[in-house]
PDB file of N, CA and C in Angstrom:
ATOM      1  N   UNK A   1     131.590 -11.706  63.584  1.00  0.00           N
ATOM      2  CA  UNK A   1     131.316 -10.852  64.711  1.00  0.00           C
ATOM      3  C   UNK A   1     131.078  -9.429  64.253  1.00  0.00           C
ATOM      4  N   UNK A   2     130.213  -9.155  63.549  1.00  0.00           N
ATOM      5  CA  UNK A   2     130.080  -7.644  62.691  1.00  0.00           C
ATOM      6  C   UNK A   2     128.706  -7.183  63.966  1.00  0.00           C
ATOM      7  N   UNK A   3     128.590  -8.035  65.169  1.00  0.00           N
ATOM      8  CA  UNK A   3     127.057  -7.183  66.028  1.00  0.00           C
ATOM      9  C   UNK A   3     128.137  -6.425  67.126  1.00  0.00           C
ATOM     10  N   UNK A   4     127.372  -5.635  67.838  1.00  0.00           N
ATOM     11  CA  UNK A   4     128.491  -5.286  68.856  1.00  0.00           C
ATOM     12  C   UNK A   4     128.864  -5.637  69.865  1.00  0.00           C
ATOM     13  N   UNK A   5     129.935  -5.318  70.570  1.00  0.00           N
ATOM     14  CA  UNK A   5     130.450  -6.239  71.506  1.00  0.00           C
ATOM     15  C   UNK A   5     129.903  -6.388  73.016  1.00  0.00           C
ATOM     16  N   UNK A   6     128.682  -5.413  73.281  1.00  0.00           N
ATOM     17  CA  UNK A   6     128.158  -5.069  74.650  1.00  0.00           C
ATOM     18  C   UNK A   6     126.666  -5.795  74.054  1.00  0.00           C
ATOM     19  N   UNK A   7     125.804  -6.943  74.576  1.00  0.00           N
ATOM     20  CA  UNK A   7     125.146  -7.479  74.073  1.00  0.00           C
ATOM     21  C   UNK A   7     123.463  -6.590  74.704  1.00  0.00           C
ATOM     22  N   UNK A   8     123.743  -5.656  75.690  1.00  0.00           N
ATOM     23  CA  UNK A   8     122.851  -4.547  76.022  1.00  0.00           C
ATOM     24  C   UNK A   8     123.042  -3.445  75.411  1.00  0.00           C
ATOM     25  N   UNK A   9     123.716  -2.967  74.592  1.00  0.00           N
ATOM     26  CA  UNK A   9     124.556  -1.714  73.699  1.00  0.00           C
ATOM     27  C   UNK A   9     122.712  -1.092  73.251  1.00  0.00           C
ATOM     28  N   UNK A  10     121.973  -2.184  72.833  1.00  0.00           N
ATOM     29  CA  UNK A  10     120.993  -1.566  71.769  1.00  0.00           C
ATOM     30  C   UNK A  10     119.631  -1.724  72.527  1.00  0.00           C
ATOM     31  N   UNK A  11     119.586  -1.815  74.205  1.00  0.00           N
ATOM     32  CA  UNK A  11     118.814  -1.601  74.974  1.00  0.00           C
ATOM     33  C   UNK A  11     118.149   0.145  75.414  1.00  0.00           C
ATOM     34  N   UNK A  12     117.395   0.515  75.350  1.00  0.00           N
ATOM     35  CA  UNK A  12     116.583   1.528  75.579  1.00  0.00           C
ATOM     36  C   UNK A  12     117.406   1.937  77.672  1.00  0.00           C
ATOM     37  N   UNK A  13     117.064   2.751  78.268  1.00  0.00           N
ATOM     38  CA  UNK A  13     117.168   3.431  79.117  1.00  0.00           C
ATOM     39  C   UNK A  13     116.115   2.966  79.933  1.00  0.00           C
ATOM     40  N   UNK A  14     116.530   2.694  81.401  1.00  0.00           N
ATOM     41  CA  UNK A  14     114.886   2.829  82.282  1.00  0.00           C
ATOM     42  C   UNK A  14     115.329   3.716  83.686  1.00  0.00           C
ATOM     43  N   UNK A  15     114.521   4.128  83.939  1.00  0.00           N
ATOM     44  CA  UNK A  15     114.299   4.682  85.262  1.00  0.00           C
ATOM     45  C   UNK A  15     114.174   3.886  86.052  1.00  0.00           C
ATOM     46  N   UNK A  16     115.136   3.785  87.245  1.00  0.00           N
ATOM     47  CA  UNK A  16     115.765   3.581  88.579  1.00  0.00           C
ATOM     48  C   UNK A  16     114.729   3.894  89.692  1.00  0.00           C
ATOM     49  N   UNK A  17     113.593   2.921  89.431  1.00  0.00           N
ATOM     50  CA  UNK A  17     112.359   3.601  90.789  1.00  0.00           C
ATOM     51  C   UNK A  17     113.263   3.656  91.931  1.00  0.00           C
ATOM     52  N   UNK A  18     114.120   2.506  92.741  1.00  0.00           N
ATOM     53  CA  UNK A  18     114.736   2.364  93.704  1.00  0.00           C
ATOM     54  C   UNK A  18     113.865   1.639  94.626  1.00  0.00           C
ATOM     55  N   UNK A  19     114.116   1.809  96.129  1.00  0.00           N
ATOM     56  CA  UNK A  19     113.713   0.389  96.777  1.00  0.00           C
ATOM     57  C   UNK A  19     112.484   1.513  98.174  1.00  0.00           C
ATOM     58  N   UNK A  20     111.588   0.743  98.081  1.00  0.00           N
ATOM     59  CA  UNK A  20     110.448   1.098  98.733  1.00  0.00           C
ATOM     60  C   UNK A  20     110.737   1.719 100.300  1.00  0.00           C
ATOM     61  N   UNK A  21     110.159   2.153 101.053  1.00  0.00           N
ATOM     62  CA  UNK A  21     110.174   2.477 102.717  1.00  0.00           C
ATOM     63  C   UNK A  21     110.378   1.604 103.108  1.00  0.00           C
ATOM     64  N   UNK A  22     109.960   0.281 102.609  1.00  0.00           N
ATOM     65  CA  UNK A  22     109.945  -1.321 103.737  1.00  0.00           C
ATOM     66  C   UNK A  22     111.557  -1.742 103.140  1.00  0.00           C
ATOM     67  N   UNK A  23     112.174  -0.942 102.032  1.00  0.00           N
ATOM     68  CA  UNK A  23     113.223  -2.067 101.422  1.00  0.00           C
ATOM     69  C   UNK A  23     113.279  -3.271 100.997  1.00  0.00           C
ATOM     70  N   UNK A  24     112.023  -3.390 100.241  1.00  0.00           N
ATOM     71  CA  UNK A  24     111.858  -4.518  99.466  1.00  0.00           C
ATOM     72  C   UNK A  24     111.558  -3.471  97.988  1.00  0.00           C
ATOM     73  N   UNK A  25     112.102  -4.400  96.666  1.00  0.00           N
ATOM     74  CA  UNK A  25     112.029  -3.556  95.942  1.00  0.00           C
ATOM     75  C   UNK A  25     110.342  -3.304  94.911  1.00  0.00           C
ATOM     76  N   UNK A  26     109.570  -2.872  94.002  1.00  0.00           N
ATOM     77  CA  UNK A  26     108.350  -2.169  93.893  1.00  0.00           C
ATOM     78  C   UNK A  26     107.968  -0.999  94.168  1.00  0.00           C
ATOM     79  N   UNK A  27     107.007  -0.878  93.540  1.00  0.00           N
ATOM     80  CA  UNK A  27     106.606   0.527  93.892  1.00  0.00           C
ATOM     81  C   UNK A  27     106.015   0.655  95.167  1.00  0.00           C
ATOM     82  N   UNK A  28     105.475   2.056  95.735  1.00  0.00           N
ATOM     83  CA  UNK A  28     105.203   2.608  96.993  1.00  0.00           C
ATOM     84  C   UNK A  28     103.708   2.569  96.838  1.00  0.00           C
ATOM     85  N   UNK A  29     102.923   2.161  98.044  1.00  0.00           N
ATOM     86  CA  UNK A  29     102.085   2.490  97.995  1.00  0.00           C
ATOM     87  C   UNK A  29     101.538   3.629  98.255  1.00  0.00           C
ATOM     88  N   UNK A  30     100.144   4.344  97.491  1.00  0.00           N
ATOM     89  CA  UNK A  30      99.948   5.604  98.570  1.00  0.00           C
ATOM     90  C   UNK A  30      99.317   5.506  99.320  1.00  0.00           C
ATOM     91  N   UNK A  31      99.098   6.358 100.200  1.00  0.00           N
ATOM     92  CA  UNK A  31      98.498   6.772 101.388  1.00  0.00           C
ATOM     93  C   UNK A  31      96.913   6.689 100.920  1.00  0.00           C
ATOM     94  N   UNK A  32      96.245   6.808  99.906  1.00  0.00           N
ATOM     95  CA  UNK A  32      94.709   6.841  99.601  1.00  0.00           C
ATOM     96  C   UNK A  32      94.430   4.778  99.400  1.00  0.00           C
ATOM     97  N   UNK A  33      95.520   4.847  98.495  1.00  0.00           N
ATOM     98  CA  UNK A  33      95.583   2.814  98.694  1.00  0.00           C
ATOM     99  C   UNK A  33      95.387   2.306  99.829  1.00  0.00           C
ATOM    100  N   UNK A  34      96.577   2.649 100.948  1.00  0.00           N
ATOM    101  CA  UNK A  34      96.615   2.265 102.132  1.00  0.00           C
ATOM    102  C   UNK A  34      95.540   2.237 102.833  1.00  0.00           C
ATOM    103  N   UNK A  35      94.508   3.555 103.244  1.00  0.00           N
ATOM    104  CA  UNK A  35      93.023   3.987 103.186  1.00  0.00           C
ATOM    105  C   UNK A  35      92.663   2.952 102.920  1.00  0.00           C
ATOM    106  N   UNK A  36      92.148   2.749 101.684  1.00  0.00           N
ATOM    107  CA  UNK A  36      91.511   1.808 101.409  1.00  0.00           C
ATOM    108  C   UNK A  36      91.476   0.850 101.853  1.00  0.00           C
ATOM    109  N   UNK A  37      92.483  -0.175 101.873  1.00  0.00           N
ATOM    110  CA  UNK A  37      92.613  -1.624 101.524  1.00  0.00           C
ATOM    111  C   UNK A  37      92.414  -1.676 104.072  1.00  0.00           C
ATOM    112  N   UNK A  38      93.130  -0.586 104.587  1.00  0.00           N
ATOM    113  CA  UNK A  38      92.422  -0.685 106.130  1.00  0.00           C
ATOM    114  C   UNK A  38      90.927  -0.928 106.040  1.00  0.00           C
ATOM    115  N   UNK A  39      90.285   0.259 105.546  1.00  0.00           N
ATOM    116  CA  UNK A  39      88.960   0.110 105.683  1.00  0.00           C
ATOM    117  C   UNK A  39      88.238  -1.026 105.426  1.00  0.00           C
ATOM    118  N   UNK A  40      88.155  -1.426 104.036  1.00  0.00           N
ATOM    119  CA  UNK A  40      88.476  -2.970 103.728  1.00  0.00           C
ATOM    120  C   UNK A  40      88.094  -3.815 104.490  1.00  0.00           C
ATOM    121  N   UNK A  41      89.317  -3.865 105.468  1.00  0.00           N
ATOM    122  CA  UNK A  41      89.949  -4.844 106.543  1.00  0.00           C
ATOM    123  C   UNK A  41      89.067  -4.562 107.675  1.00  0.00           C
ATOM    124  N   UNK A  42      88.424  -3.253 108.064  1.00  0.00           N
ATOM    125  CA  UNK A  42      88.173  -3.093 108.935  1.00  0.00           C
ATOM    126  C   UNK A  42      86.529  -3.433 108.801  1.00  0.00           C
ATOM    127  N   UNK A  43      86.137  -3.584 107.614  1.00  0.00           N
ATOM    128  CA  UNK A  43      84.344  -3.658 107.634  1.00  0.00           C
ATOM    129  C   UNK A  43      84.268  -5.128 107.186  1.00  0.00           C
ATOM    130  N   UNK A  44      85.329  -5.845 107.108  1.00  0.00           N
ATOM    131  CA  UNK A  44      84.858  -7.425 107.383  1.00  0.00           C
ATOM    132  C   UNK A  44      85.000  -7.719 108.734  1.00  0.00           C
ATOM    133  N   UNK A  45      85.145  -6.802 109.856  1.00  0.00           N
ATOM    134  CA  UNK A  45      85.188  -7.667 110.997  1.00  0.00           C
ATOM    135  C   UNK A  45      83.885  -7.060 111.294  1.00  0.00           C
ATOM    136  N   UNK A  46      83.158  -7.718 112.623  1.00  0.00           N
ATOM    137  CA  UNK A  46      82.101  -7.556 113.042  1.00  0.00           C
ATOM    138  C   UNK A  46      81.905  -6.316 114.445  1.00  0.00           C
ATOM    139  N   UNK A  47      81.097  -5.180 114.072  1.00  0.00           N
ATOM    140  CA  UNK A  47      81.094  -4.180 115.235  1.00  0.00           C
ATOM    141  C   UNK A  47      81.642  -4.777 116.645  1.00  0.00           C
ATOM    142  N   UNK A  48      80.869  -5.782 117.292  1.00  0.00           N
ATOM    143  CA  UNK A  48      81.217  -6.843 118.245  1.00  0.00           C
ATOM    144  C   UNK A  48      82.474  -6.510 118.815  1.00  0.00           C
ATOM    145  N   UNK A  49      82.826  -7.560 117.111  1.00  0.00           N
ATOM    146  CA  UNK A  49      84.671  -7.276 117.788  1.00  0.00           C
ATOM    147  C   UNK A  49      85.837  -6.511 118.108  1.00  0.00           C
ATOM    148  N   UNK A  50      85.060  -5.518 116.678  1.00  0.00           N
ATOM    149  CA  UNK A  50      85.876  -3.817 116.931  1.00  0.00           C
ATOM    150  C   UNK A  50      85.804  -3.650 118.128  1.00  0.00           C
ATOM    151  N   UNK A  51      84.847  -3.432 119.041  1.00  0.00           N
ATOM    152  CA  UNK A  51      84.380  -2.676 119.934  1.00  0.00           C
ATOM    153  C   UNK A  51      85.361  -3.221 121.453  1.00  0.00           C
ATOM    154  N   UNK A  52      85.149  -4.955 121.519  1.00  0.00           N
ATOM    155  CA  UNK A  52      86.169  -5.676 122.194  1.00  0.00           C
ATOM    156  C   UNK A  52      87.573  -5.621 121.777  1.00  0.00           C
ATOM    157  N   UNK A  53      88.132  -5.317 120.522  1.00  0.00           N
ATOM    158  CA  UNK A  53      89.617  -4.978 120.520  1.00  0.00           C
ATOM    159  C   UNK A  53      89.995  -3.263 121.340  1.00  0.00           C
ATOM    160  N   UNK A  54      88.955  -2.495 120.897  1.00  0.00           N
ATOM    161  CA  UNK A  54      89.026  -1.203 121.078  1.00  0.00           C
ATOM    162  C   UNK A  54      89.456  -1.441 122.910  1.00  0.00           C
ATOM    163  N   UNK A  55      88.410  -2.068 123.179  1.00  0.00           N
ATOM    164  CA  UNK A  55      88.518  -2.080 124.623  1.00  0.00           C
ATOM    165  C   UNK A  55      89.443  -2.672 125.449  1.00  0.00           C
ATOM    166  N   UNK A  56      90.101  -3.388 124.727  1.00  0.00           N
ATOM    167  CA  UNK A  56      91.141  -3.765 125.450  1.00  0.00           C
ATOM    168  C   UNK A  56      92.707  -3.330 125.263  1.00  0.00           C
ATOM    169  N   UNK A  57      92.335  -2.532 124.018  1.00  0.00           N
ATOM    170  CA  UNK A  57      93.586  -1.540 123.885  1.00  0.00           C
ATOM    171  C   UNK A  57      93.038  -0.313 124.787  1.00  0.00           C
ATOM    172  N   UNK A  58      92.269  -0.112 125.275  1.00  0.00           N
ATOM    173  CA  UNK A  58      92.083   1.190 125.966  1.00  0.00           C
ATOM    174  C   UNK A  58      92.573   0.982 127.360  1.00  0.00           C
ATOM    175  N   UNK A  59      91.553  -0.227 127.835  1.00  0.00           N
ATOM    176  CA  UNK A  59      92.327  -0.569 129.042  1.00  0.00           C
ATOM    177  C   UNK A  59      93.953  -0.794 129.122  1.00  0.00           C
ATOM    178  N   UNK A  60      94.589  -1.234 128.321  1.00  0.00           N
ATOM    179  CA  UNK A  60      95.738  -1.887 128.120  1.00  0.00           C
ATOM    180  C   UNK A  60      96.746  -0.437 128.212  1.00  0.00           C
ATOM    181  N   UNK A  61      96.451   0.601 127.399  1.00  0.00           N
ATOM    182  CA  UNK A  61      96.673   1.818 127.826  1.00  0.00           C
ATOM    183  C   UNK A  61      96.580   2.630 128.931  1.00  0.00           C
ATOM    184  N   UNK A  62      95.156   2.646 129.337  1.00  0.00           N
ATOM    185  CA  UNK A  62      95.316   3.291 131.119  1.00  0.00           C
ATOM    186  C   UNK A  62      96.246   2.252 131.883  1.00  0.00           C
ATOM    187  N   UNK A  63      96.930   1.039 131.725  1.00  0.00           N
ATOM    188  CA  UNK A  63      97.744   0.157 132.434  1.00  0.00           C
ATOM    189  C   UNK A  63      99.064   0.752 132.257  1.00  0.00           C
ATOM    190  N   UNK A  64      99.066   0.787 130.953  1.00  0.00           N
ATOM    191  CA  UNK A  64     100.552   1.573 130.942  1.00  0.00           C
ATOM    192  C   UNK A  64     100.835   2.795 131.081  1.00  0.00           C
ATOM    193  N   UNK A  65     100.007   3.264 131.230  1.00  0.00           N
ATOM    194  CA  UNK A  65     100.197   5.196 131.866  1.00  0.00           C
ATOM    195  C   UNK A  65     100.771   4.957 133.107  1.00  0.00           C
ATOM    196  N   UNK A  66      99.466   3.925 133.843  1.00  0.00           N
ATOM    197  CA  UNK A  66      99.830   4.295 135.074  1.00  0.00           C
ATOM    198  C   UNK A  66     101.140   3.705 135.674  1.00  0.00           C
ATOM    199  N   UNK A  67     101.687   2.369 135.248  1.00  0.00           N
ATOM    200  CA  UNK A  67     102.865   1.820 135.167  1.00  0.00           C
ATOM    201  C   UNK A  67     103.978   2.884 134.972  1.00  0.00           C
ATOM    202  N   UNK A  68     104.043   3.601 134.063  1.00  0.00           N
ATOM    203  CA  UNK A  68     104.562   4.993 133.536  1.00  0.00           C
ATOM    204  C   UNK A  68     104.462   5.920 134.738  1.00  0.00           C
ATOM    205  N   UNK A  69     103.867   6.504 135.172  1.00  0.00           N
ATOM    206  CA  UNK A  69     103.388   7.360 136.607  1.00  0.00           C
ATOM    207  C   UNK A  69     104.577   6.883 137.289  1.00  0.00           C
ATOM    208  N   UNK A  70     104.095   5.606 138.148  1.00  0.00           N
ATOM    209  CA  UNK A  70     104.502   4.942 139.175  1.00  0.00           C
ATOM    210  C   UNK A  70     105.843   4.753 139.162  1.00  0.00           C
ATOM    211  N   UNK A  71     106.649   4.430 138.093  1.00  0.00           N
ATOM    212  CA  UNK A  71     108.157   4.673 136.901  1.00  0.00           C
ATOM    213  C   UNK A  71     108.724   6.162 137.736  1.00  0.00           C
ATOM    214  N   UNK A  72     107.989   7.116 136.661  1.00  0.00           N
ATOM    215  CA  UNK A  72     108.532   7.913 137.457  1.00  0.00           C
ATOM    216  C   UNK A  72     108.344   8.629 138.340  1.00  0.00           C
ATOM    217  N   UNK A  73     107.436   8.406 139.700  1.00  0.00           N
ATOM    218  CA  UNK A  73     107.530   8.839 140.952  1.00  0.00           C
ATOM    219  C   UNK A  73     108.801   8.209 141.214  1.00  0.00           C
ATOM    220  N   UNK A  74     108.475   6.963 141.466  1.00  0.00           N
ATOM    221  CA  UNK A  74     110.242   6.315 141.928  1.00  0.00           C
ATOM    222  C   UNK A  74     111.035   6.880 141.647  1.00  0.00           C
ATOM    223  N   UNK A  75     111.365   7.290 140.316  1.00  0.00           N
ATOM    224  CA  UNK A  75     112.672   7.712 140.048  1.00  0.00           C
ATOM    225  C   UNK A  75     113.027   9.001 140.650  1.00  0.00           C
ATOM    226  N   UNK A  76     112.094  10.079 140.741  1.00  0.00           N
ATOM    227  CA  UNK A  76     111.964  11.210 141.703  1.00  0.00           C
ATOM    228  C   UNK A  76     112.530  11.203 142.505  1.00  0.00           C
ATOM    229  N   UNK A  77     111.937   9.924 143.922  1.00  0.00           N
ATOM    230  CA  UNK A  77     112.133   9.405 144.826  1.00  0.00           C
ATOM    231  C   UNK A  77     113.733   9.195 144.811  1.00  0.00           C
ATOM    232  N   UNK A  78     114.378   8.508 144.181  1.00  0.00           N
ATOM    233  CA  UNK A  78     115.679   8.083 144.239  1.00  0.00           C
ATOM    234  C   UNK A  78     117.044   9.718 143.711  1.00  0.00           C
TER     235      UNK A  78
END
């Protein structure tokens, strides 16, 4: 037994990235990656459909404003 007794003793040092925004551990992506890899995503779909998602999040929004409104008049009311 002449090696030493910690069998990591003669291991080098590493830096501790730590654990991502999501808490899974890896590195972070950046914000220019992120960019990217949307856009990406966004020019394999077809104008078409953009245009029909767009629209039904828009509508889907003036629904909930006004739901919101109507919320709080009532509560006024009471």
């Amino acid at each position: 037994m002449s090696g030493p007794a910690d069998e990591t003793a003669g291991d080098l040092p590493v830096k501790d990235i730590g654990l991502n925004l999501c808490g899974m551990g890896g590195l972070q992506e950046t914000s220019t990656t992120r960019t990217v890899k949307s856009r990406q995503a966004v020019s394999r779909i077809s104008r078409e459909e953009l245009e029909d998602r767009f629209l039904r999040l828009h509508d889907e929004n003036i629904l909930l404003k006004q739901h919101a409104r109507k919320q709080e008049d009532k509560i006024k009311r009471l």
